[in-house]
PDB file of N, CA and C in Angstrom:
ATOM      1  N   UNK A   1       0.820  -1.185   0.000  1.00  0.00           N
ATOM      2  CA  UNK A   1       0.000   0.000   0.000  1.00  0.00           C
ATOM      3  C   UNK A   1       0.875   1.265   0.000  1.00  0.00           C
ATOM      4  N   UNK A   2       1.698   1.325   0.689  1.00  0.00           N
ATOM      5  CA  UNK A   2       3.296   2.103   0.912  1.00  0.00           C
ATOM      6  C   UNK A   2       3.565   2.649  -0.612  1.00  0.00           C
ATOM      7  N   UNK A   3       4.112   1.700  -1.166  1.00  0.00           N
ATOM      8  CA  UNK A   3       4.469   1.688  -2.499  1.00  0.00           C
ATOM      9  C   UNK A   3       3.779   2.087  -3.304  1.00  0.00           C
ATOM     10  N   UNK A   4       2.297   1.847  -3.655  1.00  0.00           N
ATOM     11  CA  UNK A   4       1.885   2.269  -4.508  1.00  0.00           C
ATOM     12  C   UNK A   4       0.692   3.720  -4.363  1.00  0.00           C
ATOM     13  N   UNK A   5       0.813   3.922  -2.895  1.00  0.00           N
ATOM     14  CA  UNK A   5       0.661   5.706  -2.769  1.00  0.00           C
ATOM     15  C   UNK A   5       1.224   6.859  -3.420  1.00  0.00           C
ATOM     16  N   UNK A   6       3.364   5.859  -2.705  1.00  0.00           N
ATOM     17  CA  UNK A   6       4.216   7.232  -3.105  1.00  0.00           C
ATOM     18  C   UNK A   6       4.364   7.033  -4.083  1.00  0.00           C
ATOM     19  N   UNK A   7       4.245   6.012  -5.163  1.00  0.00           N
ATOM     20  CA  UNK A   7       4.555   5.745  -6.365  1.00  0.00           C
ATOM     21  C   UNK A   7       3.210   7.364  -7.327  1.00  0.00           C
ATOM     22  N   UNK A   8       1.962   6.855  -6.952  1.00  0.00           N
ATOM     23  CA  UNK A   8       0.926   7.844  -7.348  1.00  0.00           C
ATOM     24  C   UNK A   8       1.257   9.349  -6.866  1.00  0.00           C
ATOM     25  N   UNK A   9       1.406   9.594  -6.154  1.00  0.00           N
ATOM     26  CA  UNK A   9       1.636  10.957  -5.650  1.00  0.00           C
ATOM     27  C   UNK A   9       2.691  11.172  -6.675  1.00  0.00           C
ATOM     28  N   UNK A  10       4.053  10.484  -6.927  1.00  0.00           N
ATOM     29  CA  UNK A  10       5.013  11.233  -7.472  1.00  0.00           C
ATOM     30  C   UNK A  10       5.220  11.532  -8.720  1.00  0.00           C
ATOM     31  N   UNK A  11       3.815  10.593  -9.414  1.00  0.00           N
ATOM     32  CA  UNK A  11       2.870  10.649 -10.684  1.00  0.00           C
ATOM     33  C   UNK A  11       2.154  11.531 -10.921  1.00  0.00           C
ATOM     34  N   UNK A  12       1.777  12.125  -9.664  1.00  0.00           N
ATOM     35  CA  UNK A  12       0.757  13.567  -9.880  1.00  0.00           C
ATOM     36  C   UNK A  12       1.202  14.676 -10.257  1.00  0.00           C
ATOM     37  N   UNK A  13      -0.041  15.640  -9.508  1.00  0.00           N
ATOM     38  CA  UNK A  13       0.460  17.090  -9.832  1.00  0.00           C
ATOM     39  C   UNK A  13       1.318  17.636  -8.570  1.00  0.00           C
ATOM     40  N   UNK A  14       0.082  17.218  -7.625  1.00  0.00           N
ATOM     41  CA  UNK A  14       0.035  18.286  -6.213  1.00  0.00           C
ATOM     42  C   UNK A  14       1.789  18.346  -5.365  1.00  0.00           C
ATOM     43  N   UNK A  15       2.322  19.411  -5.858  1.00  0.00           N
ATOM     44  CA  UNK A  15       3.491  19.429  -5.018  1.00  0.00           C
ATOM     45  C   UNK A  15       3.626  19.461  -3.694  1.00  0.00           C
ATOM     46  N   UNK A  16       2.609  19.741  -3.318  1.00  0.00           N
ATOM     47  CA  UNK A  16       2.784  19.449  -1.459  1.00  0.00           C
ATOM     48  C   UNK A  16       2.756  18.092  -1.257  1.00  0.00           C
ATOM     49  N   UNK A  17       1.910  17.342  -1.731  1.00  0.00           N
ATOM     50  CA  UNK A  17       1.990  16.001  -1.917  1.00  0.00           C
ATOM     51  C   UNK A  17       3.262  15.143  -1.803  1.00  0.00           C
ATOM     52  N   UNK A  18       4.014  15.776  -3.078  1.00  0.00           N
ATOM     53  CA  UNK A  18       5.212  15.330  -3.746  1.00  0.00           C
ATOM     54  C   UNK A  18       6.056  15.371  -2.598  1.00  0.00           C
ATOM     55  N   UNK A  19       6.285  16.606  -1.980  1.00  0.00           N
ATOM     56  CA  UNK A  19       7.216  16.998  -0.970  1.00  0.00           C
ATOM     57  C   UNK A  19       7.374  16.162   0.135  1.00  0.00           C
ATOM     58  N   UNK A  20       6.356  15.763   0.801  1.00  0.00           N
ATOM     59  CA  UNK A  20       5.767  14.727   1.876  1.00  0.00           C
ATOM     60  C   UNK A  20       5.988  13.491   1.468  1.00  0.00           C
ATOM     61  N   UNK A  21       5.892  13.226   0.064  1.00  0.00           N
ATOM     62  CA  UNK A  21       6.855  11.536  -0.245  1.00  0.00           C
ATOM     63  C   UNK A  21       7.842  11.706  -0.328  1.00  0.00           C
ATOM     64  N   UNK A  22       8.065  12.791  -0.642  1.00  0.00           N
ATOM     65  CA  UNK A  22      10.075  12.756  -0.660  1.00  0.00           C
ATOM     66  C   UNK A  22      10.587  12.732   0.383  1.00  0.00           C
ATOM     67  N   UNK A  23       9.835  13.180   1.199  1.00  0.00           N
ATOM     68  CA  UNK A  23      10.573  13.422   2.974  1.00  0.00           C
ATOM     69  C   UNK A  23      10.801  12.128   3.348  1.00  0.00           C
ATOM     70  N   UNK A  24       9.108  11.537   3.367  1.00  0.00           N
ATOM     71  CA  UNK A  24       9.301  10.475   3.521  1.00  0.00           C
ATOM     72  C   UNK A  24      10.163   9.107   3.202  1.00  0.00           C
ATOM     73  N   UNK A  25      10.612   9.177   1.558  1.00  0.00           N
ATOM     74  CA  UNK A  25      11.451   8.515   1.358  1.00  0.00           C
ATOM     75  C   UNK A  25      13.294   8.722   1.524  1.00  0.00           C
ATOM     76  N   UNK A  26      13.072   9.620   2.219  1.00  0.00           N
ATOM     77  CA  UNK A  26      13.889  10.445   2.919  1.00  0.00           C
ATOM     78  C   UNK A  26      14.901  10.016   3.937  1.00  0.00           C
ATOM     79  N   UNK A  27      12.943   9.393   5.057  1.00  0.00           N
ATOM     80  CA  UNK A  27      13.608   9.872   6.392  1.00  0.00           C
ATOM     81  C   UNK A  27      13.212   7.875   6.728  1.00  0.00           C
ATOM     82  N   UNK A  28      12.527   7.172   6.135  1.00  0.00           N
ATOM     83  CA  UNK A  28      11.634   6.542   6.601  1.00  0.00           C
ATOM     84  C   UNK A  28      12.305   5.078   6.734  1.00  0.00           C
ATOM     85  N   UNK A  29      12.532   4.479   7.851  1.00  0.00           N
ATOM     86  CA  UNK A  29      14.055   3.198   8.415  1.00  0.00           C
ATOM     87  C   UNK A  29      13.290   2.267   7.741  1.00  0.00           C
ATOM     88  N   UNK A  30      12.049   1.685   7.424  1.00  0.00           N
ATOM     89  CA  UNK A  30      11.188   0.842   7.171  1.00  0.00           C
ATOM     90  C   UNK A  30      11.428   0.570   5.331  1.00  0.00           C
ATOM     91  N   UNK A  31      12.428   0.926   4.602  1.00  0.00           N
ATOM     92  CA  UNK A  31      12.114   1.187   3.008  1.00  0.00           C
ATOM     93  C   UNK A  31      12.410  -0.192   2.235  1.00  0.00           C
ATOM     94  N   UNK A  32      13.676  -0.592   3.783  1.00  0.00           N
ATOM     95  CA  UNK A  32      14.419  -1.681   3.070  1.00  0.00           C
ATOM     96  C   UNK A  32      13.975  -3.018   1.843  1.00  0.00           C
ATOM     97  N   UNK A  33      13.022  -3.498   2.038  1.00  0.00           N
ATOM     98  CA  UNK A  33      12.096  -4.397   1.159  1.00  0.00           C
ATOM     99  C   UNK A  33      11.833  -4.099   0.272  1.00  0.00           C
ATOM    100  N   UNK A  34      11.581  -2.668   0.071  1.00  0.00           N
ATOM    101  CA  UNK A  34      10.665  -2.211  -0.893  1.00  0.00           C
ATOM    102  C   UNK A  34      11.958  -1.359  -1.935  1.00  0.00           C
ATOM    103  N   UNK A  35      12.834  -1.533  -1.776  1.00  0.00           N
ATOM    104  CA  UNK A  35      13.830  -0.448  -2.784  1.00  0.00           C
ATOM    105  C   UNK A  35      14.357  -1.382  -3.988  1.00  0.00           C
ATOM    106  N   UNK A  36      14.237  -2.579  -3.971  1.00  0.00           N
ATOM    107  CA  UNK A  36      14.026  -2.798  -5.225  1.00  0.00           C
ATOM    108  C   UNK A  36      12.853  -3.079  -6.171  1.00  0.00           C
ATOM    109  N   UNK A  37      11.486  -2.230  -5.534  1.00  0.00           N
ATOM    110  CA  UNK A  37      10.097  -2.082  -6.445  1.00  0.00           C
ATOM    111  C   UNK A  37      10.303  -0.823  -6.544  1.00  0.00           C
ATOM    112  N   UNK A  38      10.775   0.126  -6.159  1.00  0.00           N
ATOM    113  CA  UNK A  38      11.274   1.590  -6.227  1.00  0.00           C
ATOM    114  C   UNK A  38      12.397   1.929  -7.082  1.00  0.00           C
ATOM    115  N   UNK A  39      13.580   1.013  -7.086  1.00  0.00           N
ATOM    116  CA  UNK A  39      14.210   1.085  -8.514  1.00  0.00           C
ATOM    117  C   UNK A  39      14.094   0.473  -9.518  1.00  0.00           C
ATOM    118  N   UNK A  40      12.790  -0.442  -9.447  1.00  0.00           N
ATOM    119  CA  UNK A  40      12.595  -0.620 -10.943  1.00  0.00           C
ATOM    120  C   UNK A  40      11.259   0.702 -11.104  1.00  0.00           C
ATOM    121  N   UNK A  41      10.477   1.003 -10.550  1.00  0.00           N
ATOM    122  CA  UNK A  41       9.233   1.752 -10.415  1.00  0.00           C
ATOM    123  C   UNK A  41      10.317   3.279 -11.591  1.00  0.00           C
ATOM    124  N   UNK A  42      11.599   3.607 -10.733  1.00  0.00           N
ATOM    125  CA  UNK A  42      12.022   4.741 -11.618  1.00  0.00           C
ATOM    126  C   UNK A  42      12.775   4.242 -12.912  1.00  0.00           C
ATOM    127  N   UNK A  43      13.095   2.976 -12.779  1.00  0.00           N
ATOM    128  CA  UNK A  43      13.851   2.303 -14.311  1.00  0.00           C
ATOM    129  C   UNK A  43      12.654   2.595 -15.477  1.00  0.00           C
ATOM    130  N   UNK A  44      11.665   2.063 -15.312  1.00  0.00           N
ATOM    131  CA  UNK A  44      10.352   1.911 -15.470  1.00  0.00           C
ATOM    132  C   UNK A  44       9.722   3.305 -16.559  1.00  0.00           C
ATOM    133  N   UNK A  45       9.682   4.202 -15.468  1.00  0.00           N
ATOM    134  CA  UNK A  45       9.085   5.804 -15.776  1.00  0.00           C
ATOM    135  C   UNK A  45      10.016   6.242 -16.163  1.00  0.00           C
ATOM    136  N   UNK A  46      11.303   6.346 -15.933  1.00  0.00           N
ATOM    137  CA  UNK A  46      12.339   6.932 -16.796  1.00  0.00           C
ATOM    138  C   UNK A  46      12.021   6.285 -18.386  1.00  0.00           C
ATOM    139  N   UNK A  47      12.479   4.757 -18.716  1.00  0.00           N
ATOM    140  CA  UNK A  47      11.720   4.220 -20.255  1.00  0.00           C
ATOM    141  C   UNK A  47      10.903   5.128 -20.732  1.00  0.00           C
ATOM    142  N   UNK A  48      10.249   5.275 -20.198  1.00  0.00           N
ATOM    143  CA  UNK A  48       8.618   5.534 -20.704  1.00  0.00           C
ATOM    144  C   UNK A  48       8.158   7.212 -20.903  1.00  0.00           C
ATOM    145  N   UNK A  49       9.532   8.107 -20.108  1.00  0.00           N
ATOM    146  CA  UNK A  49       8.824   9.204 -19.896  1.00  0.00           C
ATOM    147  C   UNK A  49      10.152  10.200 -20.136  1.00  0.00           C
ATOM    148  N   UNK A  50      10.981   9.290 -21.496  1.00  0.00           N
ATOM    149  CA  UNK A  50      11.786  10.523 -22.360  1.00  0.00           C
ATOM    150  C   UNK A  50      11.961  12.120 -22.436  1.00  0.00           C
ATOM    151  N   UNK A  51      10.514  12.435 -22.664  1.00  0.00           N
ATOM    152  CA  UNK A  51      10.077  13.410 -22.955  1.00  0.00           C
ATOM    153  C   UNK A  51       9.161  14.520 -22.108  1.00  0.00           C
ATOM    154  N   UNK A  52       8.865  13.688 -21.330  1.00  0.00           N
ATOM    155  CA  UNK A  52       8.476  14.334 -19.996  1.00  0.00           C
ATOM    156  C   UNK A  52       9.030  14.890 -18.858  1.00  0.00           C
ATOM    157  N   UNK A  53       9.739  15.916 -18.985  1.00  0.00           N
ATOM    158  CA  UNK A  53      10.551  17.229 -17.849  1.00  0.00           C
ATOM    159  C   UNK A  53      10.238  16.885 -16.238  1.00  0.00           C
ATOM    160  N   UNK A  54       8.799  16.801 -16.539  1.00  0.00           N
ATOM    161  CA  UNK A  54       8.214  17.012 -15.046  1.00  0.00           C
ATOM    162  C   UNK A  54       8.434  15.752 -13.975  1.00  0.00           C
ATOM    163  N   UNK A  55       8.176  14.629 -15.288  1.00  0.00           N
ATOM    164  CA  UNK A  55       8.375  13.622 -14.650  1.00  0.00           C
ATOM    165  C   UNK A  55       9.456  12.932 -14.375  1.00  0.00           C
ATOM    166  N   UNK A  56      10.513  13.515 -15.501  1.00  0.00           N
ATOM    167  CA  UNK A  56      11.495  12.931 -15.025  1.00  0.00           C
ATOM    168  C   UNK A  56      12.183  13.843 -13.747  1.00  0.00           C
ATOM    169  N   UNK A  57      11.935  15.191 -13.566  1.00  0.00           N
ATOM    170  CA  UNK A  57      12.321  15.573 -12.403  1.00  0.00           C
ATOM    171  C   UNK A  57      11.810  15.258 -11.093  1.00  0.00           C
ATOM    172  N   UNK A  58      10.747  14.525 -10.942  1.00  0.00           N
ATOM    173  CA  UNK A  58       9.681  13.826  -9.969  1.00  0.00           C
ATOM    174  C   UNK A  58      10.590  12.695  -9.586  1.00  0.00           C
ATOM    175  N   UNK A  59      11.005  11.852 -10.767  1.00  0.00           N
ATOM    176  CA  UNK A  59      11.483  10.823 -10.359  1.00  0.00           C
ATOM    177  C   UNK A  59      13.179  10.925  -9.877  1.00  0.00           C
ATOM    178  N   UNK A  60      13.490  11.622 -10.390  1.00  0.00           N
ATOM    179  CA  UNK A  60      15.036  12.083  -9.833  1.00  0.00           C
ATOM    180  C   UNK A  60      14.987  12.740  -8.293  1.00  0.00           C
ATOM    181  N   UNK A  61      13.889  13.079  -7.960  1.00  0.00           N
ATOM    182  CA  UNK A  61      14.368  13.576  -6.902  1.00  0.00           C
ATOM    183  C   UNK A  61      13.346  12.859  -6.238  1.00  0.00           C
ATOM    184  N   UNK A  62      13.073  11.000  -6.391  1.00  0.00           N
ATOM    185  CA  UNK A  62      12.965  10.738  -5.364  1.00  0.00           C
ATOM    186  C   UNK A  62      14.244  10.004  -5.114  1.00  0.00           C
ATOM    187  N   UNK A  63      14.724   9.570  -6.586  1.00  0.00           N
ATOM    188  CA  UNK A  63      16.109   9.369  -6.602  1.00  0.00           C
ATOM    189  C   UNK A  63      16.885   9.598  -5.250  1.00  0.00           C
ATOM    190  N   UNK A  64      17.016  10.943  -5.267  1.00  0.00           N
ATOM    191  CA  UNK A  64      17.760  11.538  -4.276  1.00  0.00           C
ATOM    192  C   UNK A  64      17.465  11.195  -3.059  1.00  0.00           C
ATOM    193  N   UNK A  65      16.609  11.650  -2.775  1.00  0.00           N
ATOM    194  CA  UNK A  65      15.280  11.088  -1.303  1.00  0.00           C
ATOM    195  C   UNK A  65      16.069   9.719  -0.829  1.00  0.00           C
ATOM    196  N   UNK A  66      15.462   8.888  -1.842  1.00  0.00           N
ATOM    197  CA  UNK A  66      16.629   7.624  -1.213  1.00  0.00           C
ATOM    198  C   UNK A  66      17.771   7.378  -0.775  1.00  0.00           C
ATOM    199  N   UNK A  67      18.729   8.437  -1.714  1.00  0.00           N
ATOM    200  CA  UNK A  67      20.008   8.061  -1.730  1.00  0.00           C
ATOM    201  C   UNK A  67      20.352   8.721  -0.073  1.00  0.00           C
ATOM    202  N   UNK A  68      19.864   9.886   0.302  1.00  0.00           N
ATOM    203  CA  UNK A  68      19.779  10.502   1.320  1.00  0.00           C
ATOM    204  C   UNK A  68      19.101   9.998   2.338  1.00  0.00           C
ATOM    205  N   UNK A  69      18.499   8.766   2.311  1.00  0.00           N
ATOM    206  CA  UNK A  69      18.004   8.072   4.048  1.00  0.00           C
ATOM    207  C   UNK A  69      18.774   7.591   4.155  1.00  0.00           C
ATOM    208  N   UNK A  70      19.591   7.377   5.434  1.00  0.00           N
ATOM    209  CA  UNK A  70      20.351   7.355   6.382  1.00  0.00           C
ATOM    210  C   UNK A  70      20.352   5.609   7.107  1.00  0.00           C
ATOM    211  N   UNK A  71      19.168   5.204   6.183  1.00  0.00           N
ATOM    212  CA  UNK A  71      18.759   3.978   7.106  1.00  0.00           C
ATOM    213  C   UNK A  71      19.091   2.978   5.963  1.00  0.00           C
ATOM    214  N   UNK A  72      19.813   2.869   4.400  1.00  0.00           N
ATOM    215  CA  UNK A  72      19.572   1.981   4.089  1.00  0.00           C
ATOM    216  C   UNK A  72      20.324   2.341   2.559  1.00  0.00           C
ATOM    217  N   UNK A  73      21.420   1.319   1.961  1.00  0.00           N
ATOM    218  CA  UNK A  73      21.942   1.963   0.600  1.00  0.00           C
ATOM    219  C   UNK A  73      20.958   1.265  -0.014  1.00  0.00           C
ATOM    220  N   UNK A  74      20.996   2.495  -1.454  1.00  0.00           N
ATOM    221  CA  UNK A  74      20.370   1.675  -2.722  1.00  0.00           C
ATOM    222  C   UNK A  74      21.662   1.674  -3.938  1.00  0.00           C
ATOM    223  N   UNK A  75      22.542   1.653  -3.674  1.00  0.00           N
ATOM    224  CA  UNK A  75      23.061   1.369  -4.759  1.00  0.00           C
ATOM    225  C   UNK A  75      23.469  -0.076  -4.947  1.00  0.00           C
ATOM    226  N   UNK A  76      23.326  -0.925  -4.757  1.00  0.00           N
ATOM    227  CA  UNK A  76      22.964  -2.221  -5.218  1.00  0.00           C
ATOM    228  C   UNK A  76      21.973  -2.578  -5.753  1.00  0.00           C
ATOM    229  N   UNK A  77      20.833  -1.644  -5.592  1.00  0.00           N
ATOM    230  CA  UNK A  77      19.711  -2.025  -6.323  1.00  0.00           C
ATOM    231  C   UNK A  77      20.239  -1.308  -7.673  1.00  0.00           C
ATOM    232  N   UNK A  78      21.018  -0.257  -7.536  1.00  0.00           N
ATOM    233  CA  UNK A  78      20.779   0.668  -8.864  1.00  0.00           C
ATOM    234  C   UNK A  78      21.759  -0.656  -9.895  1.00  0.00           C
ATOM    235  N   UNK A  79      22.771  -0.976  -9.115  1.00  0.00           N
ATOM    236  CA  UNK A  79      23.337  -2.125  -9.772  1.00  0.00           C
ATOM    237  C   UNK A  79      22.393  -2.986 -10.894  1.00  0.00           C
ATOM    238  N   UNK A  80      21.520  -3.497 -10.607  1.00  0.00           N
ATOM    239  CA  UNK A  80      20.175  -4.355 -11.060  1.00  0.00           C
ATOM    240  C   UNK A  80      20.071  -3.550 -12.128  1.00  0.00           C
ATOM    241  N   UNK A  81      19.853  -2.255 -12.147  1.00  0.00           N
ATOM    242  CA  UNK A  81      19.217  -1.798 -13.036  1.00  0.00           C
ATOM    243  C   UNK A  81      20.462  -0.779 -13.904  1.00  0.00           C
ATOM    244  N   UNK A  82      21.225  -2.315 -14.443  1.00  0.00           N
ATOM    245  CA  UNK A  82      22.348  -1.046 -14.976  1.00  0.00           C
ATOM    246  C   UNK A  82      21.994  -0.870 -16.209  1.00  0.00           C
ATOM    247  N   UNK A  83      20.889  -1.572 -17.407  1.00  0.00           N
ATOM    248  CA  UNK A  83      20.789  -1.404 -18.454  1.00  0.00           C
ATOM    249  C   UNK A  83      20.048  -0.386 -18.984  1.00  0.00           C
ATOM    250  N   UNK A  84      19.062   0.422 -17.738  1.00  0.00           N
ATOM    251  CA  UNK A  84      18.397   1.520 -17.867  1.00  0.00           C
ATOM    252  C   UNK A  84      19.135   2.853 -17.370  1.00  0.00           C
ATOM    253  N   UNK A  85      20.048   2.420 -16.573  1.00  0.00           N
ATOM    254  CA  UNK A  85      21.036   3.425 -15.770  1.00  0.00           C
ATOM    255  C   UNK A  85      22.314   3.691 -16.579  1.00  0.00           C
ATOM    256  N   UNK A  86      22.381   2.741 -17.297  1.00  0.00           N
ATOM    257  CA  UNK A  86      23.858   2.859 -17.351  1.00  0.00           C
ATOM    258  C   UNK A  86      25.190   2.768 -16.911  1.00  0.00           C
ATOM    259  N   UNK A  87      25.886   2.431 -17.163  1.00  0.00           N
ATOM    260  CA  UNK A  87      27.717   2.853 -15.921  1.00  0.00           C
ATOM    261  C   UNK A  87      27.505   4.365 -16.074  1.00  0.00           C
ATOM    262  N   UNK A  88      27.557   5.336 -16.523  1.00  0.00           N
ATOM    263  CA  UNK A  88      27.514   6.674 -16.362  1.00  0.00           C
ATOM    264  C   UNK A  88      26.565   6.662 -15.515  1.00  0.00           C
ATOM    265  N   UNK A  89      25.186   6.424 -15.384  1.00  0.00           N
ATOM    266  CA  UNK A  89      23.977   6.661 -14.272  1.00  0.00           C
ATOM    267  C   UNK A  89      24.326   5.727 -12.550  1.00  0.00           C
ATOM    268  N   UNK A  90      25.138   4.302 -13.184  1.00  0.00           N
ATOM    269  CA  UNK A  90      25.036   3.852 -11.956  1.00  0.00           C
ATOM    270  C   UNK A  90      26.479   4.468 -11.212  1.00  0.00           C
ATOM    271  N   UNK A  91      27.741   5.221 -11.746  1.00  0.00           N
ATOM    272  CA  UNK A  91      28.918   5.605 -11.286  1.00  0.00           C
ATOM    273  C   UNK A  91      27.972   7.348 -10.516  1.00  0.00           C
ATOM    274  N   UNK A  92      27.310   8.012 -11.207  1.00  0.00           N
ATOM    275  CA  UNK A  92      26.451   9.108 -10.722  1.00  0.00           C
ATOM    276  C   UNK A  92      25.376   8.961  -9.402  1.00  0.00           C
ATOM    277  N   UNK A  93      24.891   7.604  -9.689  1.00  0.00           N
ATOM    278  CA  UNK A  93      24.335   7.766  -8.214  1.00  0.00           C
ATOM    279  C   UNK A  93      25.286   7.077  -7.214  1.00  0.00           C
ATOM    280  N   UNK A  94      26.557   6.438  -7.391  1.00  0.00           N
ATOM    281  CA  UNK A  94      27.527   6.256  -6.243  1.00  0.00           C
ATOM    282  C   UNK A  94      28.324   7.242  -5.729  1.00  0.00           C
ATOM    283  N   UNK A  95      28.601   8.218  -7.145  1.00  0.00           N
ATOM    284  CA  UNK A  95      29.181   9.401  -6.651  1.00  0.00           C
ATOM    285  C   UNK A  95      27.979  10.336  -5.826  1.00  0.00           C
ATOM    286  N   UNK A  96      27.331  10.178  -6.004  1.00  0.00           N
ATOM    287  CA  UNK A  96      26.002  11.142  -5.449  1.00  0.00           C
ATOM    288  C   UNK A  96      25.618  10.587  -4.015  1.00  0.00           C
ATOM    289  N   UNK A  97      25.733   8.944  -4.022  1.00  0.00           N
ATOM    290  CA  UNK A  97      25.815   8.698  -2.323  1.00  0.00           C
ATOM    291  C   UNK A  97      27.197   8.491  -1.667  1.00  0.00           C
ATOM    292  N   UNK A  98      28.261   9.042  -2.387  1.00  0.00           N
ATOM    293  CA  UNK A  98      28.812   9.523  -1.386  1.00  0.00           C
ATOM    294  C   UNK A  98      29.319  10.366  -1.291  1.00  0.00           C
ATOM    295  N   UNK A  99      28.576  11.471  -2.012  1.00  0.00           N
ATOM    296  CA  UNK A  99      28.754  13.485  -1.914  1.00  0.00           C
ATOM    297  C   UNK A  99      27.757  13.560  -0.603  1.00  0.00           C
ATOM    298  N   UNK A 100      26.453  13.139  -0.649  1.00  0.00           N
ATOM    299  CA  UNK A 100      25.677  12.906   0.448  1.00  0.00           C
ATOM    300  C   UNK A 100      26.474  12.577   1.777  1.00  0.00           C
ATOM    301  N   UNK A 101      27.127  12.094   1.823  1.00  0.00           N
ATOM    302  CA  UNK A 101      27.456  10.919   3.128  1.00  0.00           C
ATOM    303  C   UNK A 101      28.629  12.065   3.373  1.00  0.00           C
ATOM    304  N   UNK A 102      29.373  12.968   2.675  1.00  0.00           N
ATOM    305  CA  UNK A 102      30.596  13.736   3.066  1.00  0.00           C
ATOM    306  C   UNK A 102      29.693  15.041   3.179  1.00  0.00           C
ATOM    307  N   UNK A 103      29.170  15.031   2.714  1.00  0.00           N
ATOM    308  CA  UNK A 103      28.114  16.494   2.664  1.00  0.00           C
ATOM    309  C   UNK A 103      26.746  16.609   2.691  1.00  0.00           C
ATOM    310  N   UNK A 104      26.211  16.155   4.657  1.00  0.00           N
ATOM    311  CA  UNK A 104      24.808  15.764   4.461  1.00  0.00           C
ATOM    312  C   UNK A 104      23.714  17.419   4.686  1.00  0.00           C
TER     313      UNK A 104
END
């Protein structure tokens, strides 16, 4: 149910909304299970949503959100998903969790 709230919200419009899943995926110790339905969920919408600004900035910054909780890495998941990521995307979000981790 978790999953497919923040998944909708970060699909929407309402930016207050948006803000409150990001926190949440943020802050929230409980994610662990669920971060590899969350990196395919952005493998996924990234495919699909080329051309879409909004969305791909929705999904990048839950990107971030993750990379920034404190309770749990995802870069092993991003691993999984190196054919949508790339080595340039998956070396960017390792460098990015650990610009985070030196500069929280």
């Amino acid at each position: 149910l978790y999953f497919e709230r923040i998944t909708e919200i970060l699909k929407g419009a309402q930016e207050e909304l948006k803000d409150s899943a990001l926190e949440s995926l943020a802050t929230d110790a409980g994610l662990h299970q669920l971060l590899p339905y969350f990196t395919k969920f952005v493998s996924d919408e990234v495919t699909t949503n080329l051309k879409n600004l909004p969305m791909l900035l929705s999904l990048m910054r839950s990107v971030r959100a993750l990379l920034l909780n404190p309770h749990h890495d995802v870069t092993p998941y991003v691993r999984t998903r190196k054919k949508t990521f790339g080595s340039e995307g998956q070396r960017l979000v390792t460098f990015g969790a650990s610009e985070i981790a030196c500069h929280p």
